[in-house]
C-alpha atoms as a PDB file:
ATOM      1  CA  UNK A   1      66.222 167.372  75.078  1.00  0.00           C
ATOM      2  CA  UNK A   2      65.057 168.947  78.677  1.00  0.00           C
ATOM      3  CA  UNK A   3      64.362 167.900  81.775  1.00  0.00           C
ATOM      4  CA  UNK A   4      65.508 164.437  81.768  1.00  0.00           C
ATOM      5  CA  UNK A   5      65.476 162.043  84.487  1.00  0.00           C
ATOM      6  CA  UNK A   6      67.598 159.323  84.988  1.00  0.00           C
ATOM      7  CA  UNK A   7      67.065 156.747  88.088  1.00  0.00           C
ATOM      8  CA  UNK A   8      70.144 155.200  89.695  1.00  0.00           C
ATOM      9  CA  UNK A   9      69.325 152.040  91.302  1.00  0.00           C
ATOM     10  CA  UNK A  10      70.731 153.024  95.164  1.00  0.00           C
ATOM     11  CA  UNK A  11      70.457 149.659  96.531  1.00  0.00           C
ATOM     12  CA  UNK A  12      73.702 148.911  97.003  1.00  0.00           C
ATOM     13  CA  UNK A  13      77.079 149.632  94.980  1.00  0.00           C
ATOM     14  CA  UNK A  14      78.517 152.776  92.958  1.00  0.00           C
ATOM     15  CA  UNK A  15      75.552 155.129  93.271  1.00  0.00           C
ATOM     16  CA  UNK A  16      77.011 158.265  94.190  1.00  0.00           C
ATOM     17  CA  UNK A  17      79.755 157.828  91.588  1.00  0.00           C
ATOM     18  CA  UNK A  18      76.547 157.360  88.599  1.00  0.00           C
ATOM     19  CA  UNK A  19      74.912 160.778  90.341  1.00  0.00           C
ATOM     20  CA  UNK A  20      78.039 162.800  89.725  1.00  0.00           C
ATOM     21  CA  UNK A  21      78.925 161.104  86.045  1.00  0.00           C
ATOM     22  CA  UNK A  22      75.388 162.172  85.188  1.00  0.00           C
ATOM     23  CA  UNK A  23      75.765 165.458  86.556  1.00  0.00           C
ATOM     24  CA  UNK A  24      78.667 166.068  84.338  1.00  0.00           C
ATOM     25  CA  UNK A  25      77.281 164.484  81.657  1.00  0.00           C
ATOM     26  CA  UNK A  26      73.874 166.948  81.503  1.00  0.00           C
ATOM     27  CA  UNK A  27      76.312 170.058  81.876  1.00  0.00           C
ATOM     28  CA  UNK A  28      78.284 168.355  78.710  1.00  0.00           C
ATOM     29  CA  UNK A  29      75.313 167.837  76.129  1.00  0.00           C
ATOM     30  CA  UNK A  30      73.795 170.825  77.550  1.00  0.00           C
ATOM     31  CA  UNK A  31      70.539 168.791  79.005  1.00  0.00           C
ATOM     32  CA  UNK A  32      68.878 170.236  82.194  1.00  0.00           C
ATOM     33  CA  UNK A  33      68.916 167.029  83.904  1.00  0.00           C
ATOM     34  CA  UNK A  34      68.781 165.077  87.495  1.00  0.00           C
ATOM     35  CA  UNK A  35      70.054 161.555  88.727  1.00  0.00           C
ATOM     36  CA  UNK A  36      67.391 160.137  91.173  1.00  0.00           C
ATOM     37  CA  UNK A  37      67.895 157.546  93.605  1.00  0.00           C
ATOM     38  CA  UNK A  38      66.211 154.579  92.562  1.00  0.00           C
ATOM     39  CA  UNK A  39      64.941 152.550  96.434  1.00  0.00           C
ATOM     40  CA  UNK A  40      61.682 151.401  96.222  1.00  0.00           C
ATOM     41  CA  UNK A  41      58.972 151.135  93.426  1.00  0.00           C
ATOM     42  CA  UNK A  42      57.249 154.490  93.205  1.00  0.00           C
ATOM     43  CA  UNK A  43      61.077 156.085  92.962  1.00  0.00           C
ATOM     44  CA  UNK A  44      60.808 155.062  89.597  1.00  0.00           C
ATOM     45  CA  UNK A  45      57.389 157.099  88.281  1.00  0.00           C
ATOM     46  CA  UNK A  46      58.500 159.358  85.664  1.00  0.00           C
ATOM     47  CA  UNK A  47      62.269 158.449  84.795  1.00  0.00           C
ATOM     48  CA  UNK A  48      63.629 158.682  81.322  1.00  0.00           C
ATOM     49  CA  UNK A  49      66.486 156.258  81.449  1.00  0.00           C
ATOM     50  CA  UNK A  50      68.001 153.728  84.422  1.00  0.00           C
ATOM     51  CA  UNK A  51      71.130 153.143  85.560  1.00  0.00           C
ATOM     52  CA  UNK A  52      71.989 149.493  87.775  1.00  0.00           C
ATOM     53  CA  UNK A  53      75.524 149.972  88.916  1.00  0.00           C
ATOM     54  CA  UNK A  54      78.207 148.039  90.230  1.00  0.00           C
ATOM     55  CA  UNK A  55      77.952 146.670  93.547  1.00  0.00           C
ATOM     56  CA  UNK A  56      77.880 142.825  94.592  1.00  0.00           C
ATOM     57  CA  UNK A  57      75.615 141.075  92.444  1.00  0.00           C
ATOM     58  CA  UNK A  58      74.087 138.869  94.449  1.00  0.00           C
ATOM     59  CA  UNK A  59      73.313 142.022  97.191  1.00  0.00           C
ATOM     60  CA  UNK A  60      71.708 144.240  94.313  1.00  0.00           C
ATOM     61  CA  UNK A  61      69.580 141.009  93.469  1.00  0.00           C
ATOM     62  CA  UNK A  62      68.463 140.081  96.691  1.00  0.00           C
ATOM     63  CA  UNK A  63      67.716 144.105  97.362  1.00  0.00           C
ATOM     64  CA  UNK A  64      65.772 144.565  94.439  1.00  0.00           C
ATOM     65  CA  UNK A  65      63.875 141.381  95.340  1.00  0.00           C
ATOM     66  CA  UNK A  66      63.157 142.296  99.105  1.00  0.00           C
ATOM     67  CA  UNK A  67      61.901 146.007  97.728  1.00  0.00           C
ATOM     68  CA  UNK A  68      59.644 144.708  95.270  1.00  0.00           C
ATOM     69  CA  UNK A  69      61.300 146.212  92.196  1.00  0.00           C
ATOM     70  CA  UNK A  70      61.810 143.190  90.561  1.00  0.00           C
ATOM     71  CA  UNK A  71      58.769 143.474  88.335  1.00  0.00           C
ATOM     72  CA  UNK A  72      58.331 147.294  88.049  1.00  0.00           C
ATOM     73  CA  UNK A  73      62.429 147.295  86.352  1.00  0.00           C
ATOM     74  CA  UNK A  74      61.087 144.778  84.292  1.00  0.00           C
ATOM     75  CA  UNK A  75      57.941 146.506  83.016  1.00  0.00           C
ATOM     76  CA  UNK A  76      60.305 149.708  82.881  1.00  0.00           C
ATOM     77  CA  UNK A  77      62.769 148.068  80.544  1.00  0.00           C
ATOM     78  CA  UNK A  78      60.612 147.822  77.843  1.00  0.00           C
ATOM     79  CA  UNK A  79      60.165 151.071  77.297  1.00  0.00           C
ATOM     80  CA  UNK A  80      63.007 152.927  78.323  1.00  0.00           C
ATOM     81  CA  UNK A  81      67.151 152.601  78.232  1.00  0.00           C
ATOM     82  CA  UNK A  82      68.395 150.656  80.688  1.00  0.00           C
ATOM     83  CA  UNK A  83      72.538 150.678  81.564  1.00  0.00           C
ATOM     84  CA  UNK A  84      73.976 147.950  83.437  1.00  0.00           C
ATOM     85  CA  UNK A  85      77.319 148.683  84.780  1.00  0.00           C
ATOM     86  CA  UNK A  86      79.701 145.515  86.233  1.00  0.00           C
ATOM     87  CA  UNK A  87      77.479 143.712  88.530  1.00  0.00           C
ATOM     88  CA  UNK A  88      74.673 145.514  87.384  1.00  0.00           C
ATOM     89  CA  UNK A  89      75.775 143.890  83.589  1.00  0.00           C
ATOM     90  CA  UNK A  90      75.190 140.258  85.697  1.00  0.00           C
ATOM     91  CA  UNK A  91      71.685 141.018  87.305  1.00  0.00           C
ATOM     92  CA  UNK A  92      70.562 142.222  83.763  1.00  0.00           C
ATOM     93  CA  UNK A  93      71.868 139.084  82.025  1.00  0.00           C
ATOM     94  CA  UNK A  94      70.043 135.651  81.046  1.00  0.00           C
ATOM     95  CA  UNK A  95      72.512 133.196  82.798  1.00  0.00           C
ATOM     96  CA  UNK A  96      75.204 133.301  84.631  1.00  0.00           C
ATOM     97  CA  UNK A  97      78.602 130.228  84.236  1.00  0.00           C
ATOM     98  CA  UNK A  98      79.223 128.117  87.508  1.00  0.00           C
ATOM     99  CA  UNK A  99      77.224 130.063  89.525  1.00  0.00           C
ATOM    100  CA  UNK A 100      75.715 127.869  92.047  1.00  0.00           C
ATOM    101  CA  UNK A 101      72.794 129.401  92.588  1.00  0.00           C
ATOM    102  CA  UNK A 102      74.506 133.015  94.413  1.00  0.00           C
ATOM    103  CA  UNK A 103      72.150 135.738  92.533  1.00  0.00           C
ATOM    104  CA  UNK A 104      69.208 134.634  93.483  1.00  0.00           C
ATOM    105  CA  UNK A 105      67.138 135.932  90.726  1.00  0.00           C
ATOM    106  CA  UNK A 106      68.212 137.389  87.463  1.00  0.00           C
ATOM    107  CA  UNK A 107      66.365 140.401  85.965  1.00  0.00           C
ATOM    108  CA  UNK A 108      66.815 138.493  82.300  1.00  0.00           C
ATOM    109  CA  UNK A 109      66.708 141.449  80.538  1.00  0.00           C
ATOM    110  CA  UNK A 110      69.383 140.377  78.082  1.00  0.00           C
ATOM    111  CA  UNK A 111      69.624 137.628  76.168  1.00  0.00           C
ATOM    112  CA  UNK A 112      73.457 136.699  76.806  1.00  0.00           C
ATOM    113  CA  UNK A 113      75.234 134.866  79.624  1.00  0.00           C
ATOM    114  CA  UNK A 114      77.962 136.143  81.377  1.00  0.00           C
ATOM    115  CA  UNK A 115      81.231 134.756  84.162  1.00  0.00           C
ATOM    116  CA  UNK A 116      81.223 136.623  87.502  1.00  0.00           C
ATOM    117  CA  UNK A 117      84.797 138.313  88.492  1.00  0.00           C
ATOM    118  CA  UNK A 118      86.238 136.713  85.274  1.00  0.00           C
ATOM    119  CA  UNK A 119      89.799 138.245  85.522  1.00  0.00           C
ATOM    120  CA  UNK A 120      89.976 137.872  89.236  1.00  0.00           C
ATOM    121  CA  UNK A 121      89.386 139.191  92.768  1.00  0.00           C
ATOM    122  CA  UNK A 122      89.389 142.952  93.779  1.00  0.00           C
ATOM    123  CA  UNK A 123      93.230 142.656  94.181  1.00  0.00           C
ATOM    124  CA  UNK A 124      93.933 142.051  90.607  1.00  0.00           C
ATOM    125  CA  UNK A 125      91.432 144.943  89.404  1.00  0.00           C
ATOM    126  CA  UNK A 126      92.833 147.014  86.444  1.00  0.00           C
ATOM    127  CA  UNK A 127      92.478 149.291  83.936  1.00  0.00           C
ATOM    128  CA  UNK A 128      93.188 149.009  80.211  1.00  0.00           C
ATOM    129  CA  UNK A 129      92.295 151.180  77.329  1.00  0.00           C
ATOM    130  CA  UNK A 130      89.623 149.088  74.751  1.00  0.00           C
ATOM    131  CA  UNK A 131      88.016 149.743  71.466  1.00  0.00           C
ATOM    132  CA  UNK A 132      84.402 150.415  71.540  1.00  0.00           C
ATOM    133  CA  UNK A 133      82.597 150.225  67.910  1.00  0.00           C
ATOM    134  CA  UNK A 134      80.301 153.135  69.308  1.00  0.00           C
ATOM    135  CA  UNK A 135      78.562 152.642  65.017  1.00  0.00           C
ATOM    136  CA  UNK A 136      76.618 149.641  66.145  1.00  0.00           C
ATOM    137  CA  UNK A 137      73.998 151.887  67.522  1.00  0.00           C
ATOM    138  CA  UNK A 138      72.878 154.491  65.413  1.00  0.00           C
ATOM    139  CA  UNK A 139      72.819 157.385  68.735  1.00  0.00           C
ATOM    140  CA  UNK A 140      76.645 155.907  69.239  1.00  0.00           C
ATOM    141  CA  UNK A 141      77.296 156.967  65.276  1.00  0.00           C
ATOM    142  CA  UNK A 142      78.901 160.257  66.070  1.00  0.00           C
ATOM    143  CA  UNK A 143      80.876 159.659  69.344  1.00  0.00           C
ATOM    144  CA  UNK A 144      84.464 160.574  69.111  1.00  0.00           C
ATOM    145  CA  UNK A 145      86.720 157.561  68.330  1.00  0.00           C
ATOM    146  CA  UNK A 146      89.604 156.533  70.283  1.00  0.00           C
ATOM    147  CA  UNK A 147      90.189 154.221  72.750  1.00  0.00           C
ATOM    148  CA  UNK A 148      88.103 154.134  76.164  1.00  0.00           C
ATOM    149  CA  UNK A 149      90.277 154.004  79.299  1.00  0.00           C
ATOM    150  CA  UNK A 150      88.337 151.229  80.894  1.00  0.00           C
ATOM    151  CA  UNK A 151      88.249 150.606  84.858  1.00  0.00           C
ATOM    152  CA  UNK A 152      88.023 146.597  85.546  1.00  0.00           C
ATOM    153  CA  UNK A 153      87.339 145.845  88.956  1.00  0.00           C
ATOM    154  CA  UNK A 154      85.946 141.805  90.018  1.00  0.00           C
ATOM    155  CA  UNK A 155      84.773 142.745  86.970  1.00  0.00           C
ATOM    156  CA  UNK A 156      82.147 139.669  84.680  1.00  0.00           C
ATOM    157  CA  UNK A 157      82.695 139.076  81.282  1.00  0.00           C
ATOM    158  CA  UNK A 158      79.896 138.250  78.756  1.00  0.00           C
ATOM    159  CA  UNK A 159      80.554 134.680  76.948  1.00  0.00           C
ATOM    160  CA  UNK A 160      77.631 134.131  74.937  1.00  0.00           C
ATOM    161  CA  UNK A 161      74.860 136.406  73.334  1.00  0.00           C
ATOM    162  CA  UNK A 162      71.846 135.835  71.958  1.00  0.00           C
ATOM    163  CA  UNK A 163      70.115 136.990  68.782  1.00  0.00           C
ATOM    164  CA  UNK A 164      69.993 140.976  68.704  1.00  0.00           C
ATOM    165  CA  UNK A 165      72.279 141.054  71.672  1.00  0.00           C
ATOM    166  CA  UNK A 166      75.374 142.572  69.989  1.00  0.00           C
ATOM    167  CA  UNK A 167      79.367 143.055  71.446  1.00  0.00           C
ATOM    168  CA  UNK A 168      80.269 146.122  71.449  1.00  0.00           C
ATOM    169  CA  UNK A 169      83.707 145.729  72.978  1.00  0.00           C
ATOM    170  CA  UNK A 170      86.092 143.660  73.927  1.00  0.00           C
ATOM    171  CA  UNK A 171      89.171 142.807  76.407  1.00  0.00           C
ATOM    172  CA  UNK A 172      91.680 140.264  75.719  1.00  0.00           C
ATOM    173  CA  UNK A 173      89.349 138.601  73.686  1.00  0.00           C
ATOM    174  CA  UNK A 174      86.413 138.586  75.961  1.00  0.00           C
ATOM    175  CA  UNK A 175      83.517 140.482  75.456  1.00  0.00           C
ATOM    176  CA  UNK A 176      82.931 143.680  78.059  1.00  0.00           C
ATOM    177  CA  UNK A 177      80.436 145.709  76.678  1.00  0.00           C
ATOM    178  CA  UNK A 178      77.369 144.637  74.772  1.00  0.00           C
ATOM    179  CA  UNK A 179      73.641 146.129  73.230  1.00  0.00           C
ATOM    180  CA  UNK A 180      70.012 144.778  72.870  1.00  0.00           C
ATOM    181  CA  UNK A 181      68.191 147.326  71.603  1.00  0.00           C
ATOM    182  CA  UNK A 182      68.100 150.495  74.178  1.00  0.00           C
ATOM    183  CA  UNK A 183      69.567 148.164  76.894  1.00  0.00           C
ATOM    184  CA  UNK A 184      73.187 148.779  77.360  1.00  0.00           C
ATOM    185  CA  UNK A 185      75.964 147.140  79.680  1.00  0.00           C
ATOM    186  CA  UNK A 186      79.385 147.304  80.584  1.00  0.00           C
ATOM    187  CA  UNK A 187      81.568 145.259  82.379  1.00  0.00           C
ATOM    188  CA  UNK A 188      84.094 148.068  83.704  1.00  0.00           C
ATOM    189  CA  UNK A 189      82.957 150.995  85.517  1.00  0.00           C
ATOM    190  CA  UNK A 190      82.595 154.026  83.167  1.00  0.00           C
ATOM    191  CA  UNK A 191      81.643 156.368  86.303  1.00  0.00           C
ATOM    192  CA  UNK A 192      85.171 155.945  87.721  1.00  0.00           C
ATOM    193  CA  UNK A 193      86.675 157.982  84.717  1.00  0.00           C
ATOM    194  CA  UNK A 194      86.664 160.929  83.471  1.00  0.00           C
ATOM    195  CA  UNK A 195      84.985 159.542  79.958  1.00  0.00           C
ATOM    196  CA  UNK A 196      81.228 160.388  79.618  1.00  0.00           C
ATOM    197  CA  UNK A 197      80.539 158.469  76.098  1.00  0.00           C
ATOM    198  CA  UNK A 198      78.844 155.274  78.074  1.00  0.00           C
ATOM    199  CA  UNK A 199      76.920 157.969  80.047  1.00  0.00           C
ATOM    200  CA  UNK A 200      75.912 160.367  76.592  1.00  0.00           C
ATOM    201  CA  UNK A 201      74.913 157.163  75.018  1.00  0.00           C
ATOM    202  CA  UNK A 202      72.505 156.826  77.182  1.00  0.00           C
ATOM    203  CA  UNK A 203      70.919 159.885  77.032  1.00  0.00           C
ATOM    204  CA  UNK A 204      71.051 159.789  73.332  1.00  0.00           C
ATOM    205  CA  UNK A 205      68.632 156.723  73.443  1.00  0.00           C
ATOM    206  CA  UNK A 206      66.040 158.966  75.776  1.00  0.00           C
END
């Protein structure tokens, strides 16, 4: 693996925190990588893998909307991974609970639903160690086990998936990280740590 490209959607939210996770990451798996800021259609020509971070989801929605990348991420997910981290796990889901129409449009990417700031406003963010089955995908099979100190801020949980949409972990009983096929999202913030598994899995699905 050489060369690899990985967008960050720059819109709005936790971009510069993705850039230097990635960084890291590359230097870990020995890849000679870059993170590129993802801001208007032709950004994306050429990248391996995509990153939508955490932000406000309406914003990122509206943004990618008013830059025309709506359709172009769309295309894009098809054929390459795709990580949605936080709000970026709400603009990539199917539906969204008692909404009210906020996110304007939904990228639909994955077929589960999700709640918006589901264990409260920025005040009561938190973090707490959770159990990822990292053996559900087969680039996840070797991953170190152990928990994964997980950073929860206005943070969504998912509440219903769809066929080949699959939980990969779990909070209190709710469901915060989930996989459909090389699309992958999370609803802590795995580029606040200093744990690069979310970030090597998806490079391993380049």
């Amino acid at each position: 693996m050489s060369g690899m490209t990985v967008g960050v959607l720059a819109v709005q939210g936790a971009v510069a925190e993705h850039i230097e996770t990635l960084e890291s990451t590359f230097s870990e798996v020995g890849v000679s990588g870059v993170g590129r800021r993802i801001v208007n259609p032709p950004d994306l020509d050429g990248i391996d893998a995509l990153i939508i971070p955490g932000g406000e989801s309406t914003t990122i929605s509206k943004l990618i909307i008013a830059r025309g990348l709506y359709d172009s991420i769309r295309d894009l997910a098809g054929s390459i991974p795709v990580l949605g981290t936080c709000a970026g796990a709400v603009v990539m889901s199917s539906g969204i609970v008692d909404d009210r129409g906020k996110v304007p449009r939904l990228l639909e990417l994955m077929d589960m639903t999700v709640i918006r700031n589901a264990f409260g406003p920025q005040g009561e963010s938190f973090e707490a160690d959770v159990e990822v089955d990292w053996a559900l995908v087969p680039e996840g099979a070797g991953m170190e086990e152990g928990p994964y100190h997980a950073v929860f801020i206005r943070a969504p949980v998912i509440t219903e998936v769809g066929v080949g949409c699959t939980p990969m972990a779990s909070h209190d009983g709710m469901t915060v990280m989930a996989l459909q096929g090389r699309l992958l999202v999370t609803s802590f913030h795995p580029e606040l740590g200093d744990d690069t598994r979310v970030h090597r899995l998806l490079l391993d699905m380049v």
